[in-house]
PDB file of N, CA and C in Angstrom:
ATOM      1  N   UNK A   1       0.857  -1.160   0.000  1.00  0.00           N
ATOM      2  CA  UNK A   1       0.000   0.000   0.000  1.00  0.00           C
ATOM      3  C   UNK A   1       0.900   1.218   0.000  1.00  0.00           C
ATOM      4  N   UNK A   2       0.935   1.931  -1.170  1.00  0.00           N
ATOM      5  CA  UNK A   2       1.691   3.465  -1.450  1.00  0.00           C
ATOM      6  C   UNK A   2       0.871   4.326  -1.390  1.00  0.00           C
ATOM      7  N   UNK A   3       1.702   5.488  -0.673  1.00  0.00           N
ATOM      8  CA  UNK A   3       0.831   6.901  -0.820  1.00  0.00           C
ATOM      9  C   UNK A   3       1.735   7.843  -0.406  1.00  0.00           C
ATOM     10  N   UNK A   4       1.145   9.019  -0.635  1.00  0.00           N
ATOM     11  CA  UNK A   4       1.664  10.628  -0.365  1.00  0.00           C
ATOM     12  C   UNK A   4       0.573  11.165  -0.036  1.00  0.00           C
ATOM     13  N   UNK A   5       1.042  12.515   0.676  1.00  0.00           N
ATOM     14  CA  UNK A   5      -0.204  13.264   1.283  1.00  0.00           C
ATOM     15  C   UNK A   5      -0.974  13.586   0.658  1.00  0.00           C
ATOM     16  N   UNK A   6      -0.814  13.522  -0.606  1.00  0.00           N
ATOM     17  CA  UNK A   6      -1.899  13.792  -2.097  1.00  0.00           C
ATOM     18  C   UNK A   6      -2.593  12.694  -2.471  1.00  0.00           C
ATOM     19  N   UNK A   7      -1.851  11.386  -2.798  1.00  0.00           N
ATOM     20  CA  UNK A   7      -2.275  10.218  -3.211  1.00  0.00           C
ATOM     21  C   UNK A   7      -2.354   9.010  -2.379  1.00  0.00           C
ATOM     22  N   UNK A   8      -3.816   8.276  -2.551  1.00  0.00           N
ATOM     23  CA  UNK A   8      -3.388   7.239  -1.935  1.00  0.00           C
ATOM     24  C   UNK A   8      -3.484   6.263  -2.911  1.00  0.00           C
ATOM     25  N   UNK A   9      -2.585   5.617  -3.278  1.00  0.00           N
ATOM     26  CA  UNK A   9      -2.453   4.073  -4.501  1.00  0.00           C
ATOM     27  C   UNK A   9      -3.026   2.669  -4.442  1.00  0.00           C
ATOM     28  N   UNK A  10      -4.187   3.157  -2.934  1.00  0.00           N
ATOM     29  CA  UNK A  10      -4.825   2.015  -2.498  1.00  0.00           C
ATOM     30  C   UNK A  10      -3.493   0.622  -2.394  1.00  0.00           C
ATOM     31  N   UNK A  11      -4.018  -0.359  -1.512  1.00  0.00           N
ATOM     32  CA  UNK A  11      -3.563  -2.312  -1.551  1.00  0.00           C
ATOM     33  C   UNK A  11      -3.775  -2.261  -2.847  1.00  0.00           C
ATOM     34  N   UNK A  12      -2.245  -3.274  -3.336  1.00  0.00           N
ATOM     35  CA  UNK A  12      -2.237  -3.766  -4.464  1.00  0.00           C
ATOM     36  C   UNK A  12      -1.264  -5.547  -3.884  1.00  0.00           C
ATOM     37  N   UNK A  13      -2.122  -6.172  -4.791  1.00  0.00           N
ATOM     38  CA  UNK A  13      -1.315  -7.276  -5.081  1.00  0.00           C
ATOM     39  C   UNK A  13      -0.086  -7.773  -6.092  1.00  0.00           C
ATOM     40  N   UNK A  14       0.869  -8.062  -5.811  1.00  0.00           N
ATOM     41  CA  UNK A  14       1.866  -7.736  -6.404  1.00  0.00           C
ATOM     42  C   UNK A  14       2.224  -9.314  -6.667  1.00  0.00           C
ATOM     43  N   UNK A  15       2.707 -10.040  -7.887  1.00  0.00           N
ATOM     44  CA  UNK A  15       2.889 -11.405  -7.859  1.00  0.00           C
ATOM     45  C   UNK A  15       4.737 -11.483  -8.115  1.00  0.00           C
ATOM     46  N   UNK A  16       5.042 -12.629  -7.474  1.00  0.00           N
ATOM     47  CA  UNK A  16       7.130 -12.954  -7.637  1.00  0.00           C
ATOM     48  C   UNK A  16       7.163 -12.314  -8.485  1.00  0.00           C
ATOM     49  N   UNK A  17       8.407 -11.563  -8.817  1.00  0.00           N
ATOM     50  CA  UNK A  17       9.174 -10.820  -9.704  1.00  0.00           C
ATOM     51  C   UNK A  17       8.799 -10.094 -10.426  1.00  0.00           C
ATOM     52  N   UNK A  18       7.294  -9.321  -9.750  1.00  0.00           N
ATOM     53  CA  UNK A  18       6.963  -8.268 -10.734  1.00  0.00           C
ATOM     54  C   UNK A  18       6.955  -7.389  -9.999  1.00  0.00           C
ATOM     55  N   UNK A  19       6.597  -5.939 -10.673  1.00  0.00           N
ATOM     56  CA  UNK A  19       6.826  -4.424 -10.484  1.00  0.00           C
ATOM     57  C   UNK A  19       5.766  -3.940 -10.168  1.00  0.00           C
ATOM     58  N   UNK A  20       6.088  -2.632  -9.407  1.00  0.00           N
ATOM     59  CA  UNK A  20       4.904  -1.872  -9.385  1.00  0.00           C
ATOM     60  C   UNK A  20       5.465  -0.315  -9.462  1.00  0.00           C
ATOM     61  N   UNK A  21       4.878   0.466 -10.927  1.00  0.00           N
ATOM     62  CA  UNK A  21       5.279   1.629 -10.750  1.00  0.00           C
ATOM     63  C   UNK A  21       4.002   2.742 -11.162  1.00  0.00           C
ATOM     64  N   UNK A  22       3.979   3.798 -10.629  1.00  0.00           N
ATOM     65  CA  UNK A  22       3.246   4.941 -11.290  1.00  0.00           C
ATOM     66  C   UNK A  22       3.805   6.369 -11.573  1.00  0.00           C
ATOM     67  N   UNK A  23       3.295   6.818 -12.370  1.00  0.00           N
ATOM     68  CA  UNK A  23       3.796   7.924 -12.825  1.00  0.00           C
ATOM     69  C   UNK A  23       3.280   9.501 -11.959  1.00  0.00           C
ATOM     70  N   UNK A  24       4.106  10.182 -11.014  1.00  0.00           N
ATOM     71  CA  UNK A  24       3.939  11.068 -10.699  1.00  0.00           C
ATOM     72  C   UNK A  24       4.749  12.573 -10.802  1.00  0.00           C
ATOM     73  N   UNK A  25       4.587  13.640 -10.155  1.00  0.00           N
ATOM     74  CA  UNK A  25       5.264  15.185 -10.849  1.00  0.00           C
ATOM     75  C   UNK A  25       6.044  15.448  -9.469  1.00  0.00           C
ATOM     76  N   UNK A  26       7.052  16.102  -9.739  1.00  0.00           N
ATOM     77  CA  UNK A  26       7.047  16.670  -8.373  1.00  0.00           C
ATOM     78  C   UNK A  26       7.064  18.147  -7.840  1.00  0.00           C
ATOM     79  N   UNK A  27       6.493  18.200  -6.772  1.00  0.00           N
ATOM     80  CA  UNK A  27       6.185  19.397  -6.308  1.00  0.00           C
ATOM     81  C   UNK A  27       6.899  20.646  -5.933  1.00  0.00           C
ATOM     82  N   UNK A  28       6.745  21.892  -6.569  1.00  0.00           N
ATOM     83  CA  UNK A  28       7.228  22.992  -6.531  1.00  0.00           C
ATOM     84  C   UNK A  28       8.188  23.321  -5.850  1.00  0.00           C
ATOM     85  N   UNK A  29       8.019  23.321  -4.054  1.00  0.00           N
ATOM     86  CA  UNK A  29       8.576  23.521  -3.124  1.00  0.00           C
ATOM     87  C   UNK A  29       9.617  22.312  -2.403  1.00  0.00           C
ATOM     88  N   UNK A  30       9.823  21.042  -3.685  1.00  0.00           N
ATOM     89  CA  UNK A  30      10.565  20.220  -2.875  1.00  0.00           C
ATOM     90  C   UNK A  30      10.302  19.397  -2.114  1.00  0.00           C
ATOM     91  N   UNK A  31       9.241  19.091  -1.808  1.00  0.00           N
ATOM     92  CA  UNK A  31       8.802  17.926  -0.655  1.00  0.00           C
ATOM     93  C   UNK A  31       7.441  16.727  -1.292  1.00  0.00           C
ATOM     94  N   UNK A  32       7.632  16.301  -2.316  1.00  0.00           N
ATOM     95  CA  UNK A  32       7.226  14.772  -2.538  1.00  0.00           C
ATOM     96  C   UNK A  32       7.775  13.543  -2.035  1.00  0.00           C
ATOM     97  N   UNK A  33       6.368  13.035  -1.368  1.00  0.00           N
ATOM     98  CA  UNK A  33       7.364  11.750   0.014  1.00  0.00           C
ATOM     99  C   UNK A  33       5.743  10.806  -0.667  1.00  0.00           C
ATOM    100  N   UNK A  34       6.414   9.669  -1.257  1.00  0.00           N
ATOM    101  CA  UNK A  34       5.446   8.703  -1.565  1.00  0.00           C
ATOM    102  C   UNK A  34       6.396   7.409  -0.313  1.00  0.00           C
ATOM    103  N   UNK A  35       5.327   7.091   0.137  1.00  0.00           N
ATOM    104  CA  UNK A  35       5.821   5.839   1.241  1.00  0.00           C
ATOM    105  C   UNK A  35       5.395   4.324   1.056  1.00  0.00           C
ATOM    106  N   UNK A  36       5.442   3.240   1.114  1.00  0.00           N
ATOM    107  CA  UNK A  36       5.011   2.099   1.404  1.00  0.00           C
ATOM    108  C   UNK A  36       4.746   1.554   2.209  1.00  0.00           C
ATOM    109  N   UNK A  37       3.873   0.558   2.459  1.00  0.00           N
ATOM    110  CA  UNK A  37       3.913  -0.478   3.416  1.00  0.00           C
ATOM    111  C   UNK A  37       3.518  -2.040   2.887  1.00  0.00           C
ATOM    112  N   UNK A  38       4.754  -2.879   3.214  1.00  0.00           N
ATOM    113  CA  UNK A  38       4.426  -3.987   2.828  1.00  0.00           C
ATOM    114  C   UNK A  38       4.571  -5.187   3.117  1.00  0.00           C
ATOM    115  N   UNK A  39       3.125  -5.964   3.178  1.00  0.00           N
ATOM    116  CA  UNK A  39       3.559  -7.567   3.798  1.00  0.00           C
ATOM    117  C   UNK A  39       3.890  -8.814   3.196  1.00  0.00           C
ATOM    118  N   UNK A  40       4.519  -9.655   3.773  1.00  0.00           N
ATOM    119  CA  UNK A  40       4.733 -11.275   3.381  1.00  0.00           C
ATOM    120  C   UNK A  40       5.120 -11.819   4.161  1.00  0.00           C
ATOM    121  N   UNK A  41       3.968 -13.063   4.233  1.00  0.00           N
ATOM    122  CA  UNK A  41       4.214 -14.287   5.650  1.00  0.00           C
ATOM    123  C   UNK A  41       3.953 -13.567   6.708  1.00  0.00           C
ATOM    124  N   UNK A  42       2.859 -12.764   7.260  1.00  0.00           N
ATOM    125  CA  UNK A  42       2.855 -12.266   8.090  1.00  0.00           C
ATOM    126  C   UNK A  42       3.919 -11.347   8.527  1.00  0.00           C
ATOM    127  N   UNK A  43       4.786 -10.966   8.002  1.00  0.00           N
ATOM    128  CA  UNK A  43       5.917  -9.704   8.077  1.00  0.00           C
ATOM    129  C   UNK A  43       5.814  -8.458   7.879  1.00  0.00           C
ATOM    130  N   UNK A  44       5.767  -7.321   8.326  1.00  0.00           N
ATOM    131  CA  UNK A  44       5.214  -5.806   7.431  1.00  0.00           C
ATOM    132  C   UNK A  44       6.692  -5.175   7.739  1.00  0.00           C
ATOM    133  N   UNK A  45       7.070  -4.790   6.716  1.00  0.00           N
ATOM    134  CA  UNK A  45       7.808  -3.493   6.594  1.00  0.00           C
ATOM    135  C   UNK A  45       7.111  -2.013   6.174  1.00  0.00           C
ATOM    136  N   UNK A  46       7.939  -0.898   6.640  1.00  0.00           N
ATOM    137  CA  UNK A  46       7.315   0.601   5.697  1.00  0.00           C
ATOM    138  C   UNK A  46       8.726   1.225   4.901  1.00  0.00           C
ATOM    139  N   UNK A  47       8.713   2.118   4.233  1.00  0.00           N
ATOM    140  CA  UNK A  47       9.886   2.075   3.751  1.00  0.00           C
ATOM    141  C   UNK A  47       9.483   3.552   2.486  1.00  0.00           C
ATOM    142  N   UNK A  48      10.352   4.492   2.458  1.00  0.00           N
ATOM    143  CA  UNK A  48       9.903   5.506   1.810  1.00  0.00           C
ATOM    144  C   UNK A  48      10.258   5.240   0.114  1.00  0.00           C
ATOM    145  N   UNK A  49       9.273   5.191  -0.728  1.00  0.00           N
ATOM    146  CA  UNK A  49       9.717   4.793  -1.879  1.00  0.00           C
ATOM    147  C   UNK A  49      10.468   5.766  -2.742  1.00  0.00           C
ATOM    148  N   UNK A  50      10.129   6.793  -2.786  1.00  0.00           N
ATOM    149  CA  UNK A  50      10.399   8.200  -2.871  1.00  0.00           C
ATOM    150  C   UNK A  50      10.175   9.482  -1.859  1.00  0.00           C
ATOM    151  N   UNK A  51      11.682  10.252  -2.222  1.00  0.00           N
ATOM    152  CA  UNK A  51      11.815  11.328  -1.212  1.00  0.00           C
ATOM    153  C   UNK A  51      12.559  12.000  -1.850  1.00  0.00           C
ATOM    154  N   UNK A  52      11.725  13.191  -2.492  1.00  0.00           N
ATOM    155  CA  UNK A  52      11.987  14.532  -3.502  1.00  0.00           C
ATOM    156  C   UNK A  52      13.679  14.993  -2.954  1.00  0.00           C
ATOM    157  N   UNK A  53      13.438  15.138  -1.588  1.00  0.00           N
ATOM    158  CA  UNK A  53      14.588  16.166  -1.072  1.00  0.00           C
ATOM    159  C   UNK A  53      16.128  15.094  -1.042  1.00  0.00           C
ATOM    160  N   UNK A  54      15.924  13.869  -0.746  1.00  0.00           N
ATOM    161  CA  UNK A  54      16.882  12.941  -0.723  1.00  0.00           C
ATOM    162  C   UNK A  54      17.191  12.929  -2.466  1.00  0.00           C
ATOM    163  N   UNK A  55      16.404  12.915  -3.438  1.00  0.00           N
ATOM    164  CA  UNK A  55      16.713  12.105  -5.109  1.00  0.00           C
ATOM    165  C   UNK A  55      17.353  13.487  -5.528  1.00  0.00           C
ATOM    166  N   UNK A  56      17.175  14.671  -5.328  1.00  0.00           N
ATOM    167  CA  UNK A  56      18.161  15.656  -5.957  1.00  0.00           C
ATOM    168  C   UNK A  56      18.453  16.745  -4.991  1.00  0.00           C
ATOM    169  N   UNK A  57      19.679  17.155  -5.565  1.00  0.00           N
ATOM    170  CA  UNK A  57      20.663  18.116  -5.123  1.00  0.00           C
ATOM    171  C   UNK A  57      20.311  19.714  -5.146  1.00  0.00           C
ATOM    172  N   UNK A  58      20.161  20.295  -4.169  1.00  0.00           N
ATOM    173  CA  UNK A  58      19.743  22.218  -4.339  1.00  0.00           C
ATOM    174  C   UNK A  58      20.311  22.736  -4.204  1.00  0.00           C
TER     175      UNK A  58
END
């Protein structure tokens, strides 16, 4: 389950060795934070998938 304070990408099922991507913009002021959370076998991780201020240099 991905989201940002704008979007939520709803639960998705994801099958072995495939992808999951969408196409988004980023925001004016620098701060696009899309996050995850995800399970298997009863395990959850969260994990930031994107983070505007970390992917480029100002």
């Amino acid at each position: 389950h991905c989201r940002s304070a704008q979007n939520d990408l709803g639960a998705q099922k994801i099958k072995p060795k495939a992808s999951f991507g969408w196409p988004f913009g980023d925001r004016v002021f620098g701060n696009t934070l899309f996050w995850c959370d995800v399970s298997l076998n009863g395990k959850s991780r969260s994990f930031n998938a994107y983070d505007q201020k970390k992917n480029y240099d100002y």
